[in-house]
Protein backbone atom coordinates (compact mmCIF):
# COMPACT_ATOMS: atom_id res chain seq x y z
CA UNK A 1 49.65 84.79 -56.25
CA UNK A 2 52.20 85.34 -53.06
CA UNK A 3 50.48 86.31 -49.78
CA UNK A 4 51.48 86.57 -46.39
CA UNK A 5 49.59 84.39 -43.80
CA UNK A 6 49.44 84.49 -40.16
CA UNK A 7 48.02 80.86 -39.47
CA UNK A 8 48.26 80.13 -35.29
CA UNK A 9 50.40 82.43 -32.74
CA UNK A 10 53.71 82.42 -33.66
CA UNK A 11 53.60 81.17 -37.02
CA UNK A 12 53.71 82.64 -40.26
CA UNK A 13 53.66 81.27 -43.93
CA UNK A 14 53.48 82.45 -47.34
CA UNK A 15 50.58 81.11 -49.60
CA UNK A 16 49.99 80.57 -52.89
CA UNK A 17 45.99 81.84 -53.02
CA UNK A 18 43.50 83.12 -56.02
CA UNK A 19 44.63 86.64 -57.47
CA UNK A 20 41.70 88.39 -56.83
CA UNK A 21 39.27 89.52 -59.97
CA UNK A 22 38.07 93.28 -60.89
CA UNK A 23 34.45 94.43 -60.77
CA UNK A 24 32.53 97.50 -61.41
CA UNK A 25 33.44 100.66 -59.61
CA UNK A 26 36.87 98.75 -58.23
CA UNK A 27 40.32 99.02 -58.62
CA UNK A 28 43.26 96.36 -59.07
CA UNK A 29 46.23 97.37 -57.15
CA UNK A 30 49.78 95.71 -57.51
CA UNK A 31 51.14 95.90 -54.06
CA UNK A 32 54.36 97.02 -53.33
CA UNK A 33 55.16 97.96 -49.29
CA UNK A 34 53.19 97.02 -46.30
CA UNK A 35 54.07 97.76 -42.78
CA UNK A 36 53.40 95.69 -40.20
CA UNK A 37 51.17 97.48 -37.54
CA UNK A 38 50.85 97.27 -33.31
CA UNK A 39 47.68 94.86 -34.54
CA UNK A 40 49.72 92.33 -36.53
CA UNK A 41 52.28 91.74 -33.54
CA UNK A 42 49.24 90.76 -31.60
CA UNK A 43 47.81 88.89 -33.70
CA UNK A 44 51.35 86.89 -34.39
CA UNK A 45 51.54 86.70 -30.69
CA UNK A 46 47.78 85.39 -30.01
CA UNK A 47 46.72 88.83 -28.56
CA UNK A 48 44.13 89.72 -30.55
CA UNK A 49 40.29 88.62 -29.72
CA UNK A 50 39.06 90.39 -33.19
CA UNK A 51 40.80 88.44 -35.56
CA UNK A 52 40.04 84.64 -36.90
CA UNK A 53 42.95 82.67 -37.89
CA UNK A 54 44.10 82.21 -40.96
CA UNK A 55 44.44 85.74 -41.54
CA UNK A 56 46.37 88.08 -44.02
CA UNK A 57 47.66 90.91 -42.40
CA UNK A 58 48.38 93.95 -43.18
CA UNK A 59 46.39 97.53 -43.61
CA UNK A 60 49.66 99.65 -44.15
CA UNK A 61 49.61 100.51 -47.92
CA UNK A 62 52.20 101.65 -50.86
CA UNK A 63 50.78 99.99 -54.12
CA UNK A 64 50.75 100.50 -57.36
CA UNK A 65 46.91 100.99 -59.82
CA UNK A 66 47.43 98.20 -62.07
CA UNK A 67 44.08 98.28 -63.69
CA UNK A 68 40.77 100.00 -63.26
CA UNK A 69 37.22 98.62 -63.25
CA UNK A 70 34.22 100.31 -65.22
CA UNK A 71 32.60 103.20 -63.38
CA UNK A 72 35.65 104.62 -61.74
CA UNK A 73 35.54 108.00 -62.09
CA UNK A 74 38.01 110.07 -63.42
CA UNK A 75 41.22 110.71 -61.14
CA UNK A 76 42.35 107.24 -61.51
CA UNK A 77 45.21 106.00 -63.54
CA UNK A 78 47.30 102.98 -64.58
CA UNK A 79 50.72 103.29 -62.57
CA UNK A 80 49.79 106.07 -60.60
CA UNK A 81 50.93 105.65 -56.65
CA UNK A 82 48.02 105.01 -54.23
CA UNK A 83 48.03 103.87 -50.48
CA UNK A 84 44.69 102.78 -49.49
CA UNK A 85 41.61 103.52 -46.45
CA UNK A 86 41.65 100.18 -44.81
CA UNK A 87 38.53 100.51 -43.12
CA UNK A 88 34.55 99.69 -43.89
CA UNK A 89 31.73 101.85 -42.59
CA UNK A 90 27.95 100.49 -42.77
CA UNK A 91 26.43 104.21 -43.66
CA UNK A 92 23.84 102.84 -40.37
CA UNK A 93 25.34 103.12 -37.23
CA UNK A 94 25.39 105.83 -34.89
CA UNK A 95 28.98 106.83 -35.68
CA UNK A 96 27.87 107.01 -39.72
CA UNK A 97 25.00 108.49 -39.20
CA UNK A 98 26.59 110.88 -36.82
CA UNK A 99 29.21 111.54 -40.06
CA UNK A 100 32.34 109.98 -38.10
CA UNK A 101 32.41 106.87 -40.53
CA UNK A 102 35.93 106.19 -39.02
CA UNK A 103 33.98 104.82 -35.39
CA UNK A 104 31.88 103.00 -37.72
CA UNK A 105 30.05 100.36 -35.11
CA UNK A 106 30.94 97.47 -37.71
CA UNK A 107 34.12 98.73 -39.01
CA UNK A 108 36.42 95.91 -40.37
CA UNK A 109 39.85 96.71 -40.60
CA UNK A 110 42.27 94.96 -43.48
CA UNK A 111 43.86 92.57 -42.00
CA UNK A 112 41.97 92.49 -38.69
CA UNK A 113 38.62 91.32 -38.83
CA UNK A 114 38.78 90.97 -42.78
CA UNK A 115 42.18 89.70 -44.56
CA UNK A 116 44.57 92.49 -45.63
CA UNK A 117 47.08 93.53 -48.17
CA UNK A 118 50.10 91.57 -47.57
CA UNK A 119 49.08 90.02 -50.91
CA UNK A 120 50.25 90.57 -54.43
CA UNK A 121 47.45 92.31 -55.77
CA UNK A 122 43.78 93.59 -54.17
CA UNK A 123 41.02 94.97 -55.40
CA UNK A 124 39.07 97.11 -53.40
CA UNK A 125 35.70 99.56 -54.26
CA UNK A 126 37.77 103.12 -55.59
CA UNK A 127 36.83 105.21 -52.89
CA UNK A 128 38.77 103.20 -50.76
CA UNK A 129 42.23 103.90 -53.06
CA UNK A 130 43.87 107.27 -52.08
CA UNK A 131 46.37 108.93 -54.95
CA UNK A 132 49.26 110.30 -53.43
CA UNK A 133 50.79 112.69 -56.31
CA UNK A 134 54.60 113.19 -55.58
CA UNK A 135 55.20 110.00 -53.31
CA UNK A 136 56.93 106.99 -53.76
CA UNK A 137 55.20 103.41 -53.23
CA UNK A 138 57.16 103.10 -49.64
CA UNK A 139 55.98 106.56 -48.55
CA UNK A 140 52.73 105.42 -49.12
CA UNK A 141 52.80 102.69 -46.87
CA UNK A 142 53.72 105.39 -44.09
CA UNK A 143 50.30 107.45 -44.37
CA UNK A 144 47.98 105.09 -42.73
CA UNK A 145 49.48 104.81 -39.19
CA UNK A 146 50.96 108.88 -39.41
CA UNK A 147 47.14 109.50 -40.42
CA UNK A 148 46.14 107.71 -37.08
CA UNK A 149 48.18 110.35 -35.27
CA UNK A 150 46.79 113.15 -36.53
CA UNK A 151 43.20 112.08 -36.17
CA UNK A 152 43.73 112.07 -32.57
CA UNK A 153 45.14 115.83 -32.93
CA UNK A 154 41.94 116.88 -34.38
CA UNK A 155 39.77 115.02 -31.88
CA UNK A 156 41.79 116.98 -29.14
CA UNK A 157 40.97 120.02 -30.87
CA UNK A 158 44.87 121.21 -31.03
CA UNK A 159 45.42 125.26 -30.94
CA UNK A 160 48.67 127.30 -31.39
CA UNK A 161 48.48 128.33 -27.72
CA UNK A 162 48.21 124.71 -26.30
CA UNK A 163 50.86 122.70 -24.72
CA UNK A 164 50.61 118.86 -25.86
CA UNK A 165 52.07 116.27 -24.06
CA UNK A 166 52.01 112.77 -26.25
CA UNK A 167 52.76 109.54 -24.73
CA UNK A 168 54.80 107.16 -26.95
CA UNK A 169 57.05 108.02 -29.61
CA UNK A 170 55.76 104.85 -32.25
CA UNK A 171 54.75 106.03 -35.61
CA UNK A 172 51.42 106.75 -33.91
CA UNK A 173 52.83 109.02 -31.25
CA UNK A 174 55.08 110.76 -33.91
CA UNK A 175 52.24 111.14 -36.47
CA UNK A 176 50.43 112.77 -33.39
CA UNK A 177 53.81 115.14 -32.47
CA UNK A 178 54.49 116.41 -36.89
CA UNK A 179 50.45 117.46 -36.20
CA UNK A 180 50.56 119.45 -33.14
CA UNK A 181 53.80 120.99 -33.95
CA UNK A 182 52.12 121.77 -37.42
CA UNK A 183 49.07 123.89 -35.75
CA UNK A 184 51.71 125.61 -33.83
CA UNK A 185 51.75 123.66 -30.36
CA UNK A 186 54.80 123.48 -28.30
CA UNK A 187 54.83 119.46 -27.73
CA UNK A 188 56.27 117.36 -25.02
CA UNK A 189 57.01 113.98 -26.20
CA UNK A 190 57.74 111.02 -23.61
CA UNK A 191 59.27 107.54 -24.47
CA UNK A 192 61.52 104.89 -22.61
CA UNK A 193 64.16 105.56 -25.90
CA UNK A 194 66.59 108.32 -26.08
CA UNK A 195 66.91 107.43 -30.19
CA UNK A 196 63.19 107.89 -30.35
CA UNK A 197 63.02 111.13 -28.41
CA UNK A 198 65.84 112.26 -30.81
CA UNK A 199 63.35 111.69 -33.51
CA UNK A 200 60.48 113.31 -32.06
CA UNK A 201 62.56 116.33 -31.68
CA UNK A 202 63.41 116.39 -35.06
CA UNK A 203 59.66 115.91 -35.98
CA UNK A 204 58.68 119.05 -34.28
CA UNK A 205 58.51 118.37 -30.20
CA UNK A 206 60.39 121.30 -28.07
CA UNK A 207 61.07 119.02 -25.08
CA UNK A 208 61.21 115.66 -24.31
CA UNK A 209 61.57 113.51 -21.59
CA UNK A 210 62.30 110.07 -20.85
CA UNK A 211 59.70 108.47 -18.87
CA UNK A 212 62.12 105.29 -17.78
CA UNK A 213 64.62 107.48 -16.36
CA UNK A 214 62.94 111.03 -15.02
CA UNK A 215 59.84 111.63 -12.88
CA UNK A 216 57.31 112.52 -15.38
CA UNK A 217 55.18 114.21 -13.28
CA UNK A 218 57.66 116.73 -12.15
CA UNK A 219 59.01 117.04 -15.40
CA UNK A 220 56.21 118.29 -16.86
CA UNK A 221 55.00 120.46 -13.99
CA UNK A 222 58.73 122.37 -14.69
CA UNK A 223 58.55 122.94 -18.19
CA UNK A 224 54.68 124.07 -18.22
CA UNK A 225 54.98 126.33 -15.19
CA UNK A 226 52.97 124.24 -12.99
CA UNK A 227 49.96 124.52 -15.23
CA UNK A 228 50.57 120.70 -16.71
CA UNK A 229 49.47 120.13 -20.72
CA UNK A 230 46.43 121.40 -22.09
CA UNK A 231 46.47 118.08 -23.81
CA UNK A 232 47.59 114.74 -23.48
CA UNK A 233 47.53 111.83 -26.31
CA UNK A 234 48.08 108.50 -25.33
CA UNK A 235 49.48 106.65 -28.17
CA UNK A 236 50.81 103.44 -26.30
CA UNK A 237 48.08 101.49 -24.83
CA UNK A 238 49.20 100.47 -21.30
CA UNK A 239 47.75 100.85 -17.82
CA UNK A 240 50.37 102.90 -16.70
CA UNK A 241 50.25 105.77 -19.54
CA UNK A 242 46.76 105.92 -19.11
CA UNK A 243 47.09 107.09 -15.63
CA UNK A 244 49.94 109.31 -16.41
CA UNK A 245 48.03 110.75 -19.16
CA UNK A 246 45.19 111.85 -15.93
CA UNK A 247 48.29 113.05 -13.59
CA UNK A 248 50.02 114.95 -16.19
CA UNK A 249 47.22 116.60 -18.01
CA UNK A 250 46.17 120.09 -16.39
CA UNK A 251 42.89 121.43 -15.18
CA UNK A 252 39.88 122.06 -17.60
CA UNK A 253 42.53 119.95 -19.89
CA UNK A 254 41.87 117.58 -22.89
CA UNK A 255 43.03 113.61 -23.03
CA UNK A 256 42.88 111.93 -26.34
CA UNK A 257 43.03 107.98 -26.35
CA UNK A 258 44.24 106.07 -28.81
CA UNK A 259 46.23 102.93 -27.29
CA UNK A 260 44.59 100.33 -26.43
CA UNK A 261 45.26 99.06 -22.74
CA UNK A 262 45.46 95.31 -22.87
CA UNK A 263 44.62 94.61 -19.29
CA UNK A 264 42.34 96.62 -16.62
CA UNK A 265 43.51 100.42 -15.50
CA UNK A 266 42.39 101.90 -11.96
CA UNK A 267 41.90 105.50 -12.01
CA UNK A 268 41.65 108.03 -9.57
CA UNK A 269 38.41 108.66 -11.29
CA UNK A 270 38.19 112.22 -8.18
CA UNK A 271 40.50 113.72 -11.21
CA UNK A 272 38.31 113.31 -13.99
CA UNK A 273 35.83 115.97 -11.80
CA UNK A 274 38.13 117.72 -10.39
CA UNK A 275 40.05 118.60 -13.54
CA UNK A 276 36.55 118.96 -15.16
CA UNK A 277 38.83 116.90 -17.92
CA UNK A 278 37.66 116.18 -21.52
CA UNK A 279 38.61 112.61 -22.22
CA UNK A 280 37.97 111.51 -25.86
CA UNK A 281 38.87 108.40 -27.43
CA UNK A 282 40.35 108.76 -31.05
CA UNK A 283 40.00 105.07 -33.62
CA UNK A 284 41.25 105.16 -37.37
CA UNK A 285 41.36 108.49 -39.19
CA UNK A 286 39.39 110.09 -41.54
CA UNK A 287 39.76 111.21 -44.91
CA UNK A 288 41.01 114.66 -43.84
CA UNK A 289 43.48 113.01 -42.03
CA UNK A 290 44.95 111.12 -44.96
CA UNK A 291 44.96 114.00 -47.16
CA UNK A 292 46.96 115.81 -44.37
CA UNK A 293 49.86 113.31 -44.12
CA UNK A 294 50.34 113.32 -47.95
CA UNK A 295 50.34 117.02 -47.93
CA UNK A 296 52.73 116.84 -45.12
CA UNK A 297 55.31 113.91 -46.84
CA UNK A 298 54.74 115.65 -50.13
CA UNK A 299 56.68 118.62 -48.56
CA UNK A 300 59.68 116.63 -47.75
CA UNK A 301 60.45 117.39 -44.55
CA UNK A 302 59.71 114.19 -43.45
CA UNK A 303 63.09 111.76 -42.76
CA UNK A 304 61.09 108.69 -44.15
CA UNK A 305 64.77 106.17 -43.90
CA UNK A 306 64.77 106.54 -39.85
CA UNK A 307 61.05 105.64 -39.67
CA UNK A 308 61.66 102.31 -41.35
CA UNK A 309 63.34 99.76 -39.71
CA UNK A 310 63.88 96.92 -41.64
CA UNK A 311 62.58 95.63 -45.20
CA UNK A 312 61.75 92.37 -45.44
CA UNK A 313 60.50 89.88 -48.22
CA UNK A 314 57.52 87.56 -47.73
CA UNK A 315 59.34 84.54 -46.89
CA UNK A 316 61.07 87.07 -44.54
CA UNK A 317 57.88 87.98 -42.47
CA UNK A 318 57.76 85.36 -40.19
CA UNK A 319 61.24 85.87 -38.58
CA UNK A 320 61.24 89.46 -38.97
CA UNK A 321 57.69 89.70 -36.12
CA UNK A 322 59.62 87.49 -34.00
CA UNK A 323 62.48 89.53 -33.43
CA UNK A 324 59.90 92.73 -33.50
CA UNK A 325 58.41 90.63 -30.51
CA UNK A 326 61.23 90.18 -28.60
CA UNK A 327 62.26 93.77 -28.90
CA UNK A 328 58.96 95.91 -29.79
CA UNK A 329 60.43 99.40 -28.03
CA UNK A 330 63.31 99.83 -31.20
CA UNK A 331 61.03 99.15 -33.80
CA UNK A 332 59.13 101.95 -35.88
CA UNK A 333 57.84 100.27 -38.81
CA UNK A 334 58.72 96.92 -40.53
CA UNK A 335 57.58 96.81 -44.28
CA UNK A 336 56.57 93.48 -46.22
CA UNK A 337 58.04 94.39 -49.81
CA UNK A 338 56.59 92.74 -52.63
């Protein structure tokens, strides 16, 4: 069967490997849609330390159940639309034991530090395959990364009567905006990209402001009063929105981190004690949080055609990180189809 194969930085194939064979308690899915995540770009670009090359990547899921092993239980049904939960937990660790399976110590990620879906068909254990009544098979492929946004809404503990800033208006960021908007925040959202900001406003922020072009700090200052956000979610992963996450985020406040920063950040740690700030990092998403995007997309409010960028074929994959590489700020997702 057809999979997608990152082999060294900056190259890309498509390989013909073994089409994978069903056990008990598993399900064969035919894939249809995968997107290409923040963690494929860099591994394409030779960025990431957790992955071993060759890999398949790919954790973004819209497939298809195209059979189903003994034991399954009931729920489960030939053709029926799934996306999938892309990560492992070892039911051990101190994050599994403390129930947050999604922080699991030795989590392995499709696609990251195990190979992933940009495959023809996969088989994974079934209570890794999520139905998604009502959706289509690209829909499906949007839930993981939208889930990842609202995970970090929960860990900030989002009320009606907070104001949320979120940094970075990615799929992340926006997941994070549709979920703070939807427990009746009034949302900031900040981006270098008027289109994107135009987005976010449509996905439920009040205000918006272009951190490229206006002083953030004093933007946010006006349109809170001078009290700042109650919280702030990183969703880019750079030194400088980490520290404008601290200046922007108000006393007794709440910061919720779920970029990654690729190089060292100095803080003005005097803030975190002066603020008396919570600051929480926020990985993956848990089951709640899946089951809250599809309830979300399954309303159709969501306007699924401006979150996609491109669609590209396997043989397509290659050329299609490159130009996401040379131009990652336009992009919101890129899906392999199948």
């Amino acid at each position: 069967m057809k999979a997608v194969q990152i082999t060294e930085a900056g190259k890309v194939q498509v390989a013909d490997i073994v089409k994978p064979t069903l056990g008990a308690g598993e399900i064969l899915l035919r894939i249809k849609y995968v997107g290409f995540c923040g963690s494929d770009l860099n591994t394409y670009l030779g960025r990431n330390p957790m992955v071993k090359m060759p890999v398949i990547p790919g954790h973004e899921v819209g497939a298809v159940i195209e059979e189903i092993g003994e034991g399954v239980p009931v729920g489960f049904e030939k053709g029926m639309n799934v996306t999938v939960n892309p990560y492992t937990n070892c039911g051990k660790c101190a994050s599994c034991r403390n129930g947050r399976v999604n922080a699991c110590e030795h989590n392995e990620t499709l696609g990251v530090q195990r190979n992933g879906s940009m495959q023809e068909f996969l088989v994974l254990p079934w209570t890794k395959v999520i139905p998604a009544a009502g959706l289509s098979d690209k829909e499906c492929a949007l839930i993981e990364p939208m889930s990842v946004g609202f995970h970090a809404v929960s860990r900030a503990q989002v009320t009606d009567i907070d104001t949320v800033a979120v940094i970075g208006c990615g799929m992340i960021g926006l997941g994070a905006i549709v979920r703070a908007s939807l427990r009746g925040a009034r949302v900031i959202a900040l981006d270098i990209d008027d289109e994107k900001l135009e987005l976010a406003k449509r996905l439920g922020a009040s205000m918006v402001i272009n951190s490229k072009t206006e002083n953030v700090v004093e933007r946010v200052r006006e349109l809170t009063d001078g009290y700042m956000a109650d919280v702030v979610i990183e969703a880019v992963g750079s030194p400088i929105t980490y520290v404008t996450a601290i200046d922007i985020v108000g006393f007794t406040g709440r910061v919720a981190c779920i970029g990654y920063a690729k190089s060292e950040v100095a803080f003005q740690t005097k803030y975190f004690v002066q603020k008396e700030l919570n600051i929480r990092g926020s990985r993956n998403a848990m089951p709640e949080d899946f089951r809250a995007v599809i309830h979300y997309l399954q309303n159709g409010n969501c306007p699924m055609n401006e979150l996609i960028s491109a669609v590209v074929k396997p043989e397509e994959a290659g050329e299609a990180l490159q130009k996401w590489s040379e131009n990652p700020g336009k992009v919101f997702r890129m899906l392999v189809e199948f």
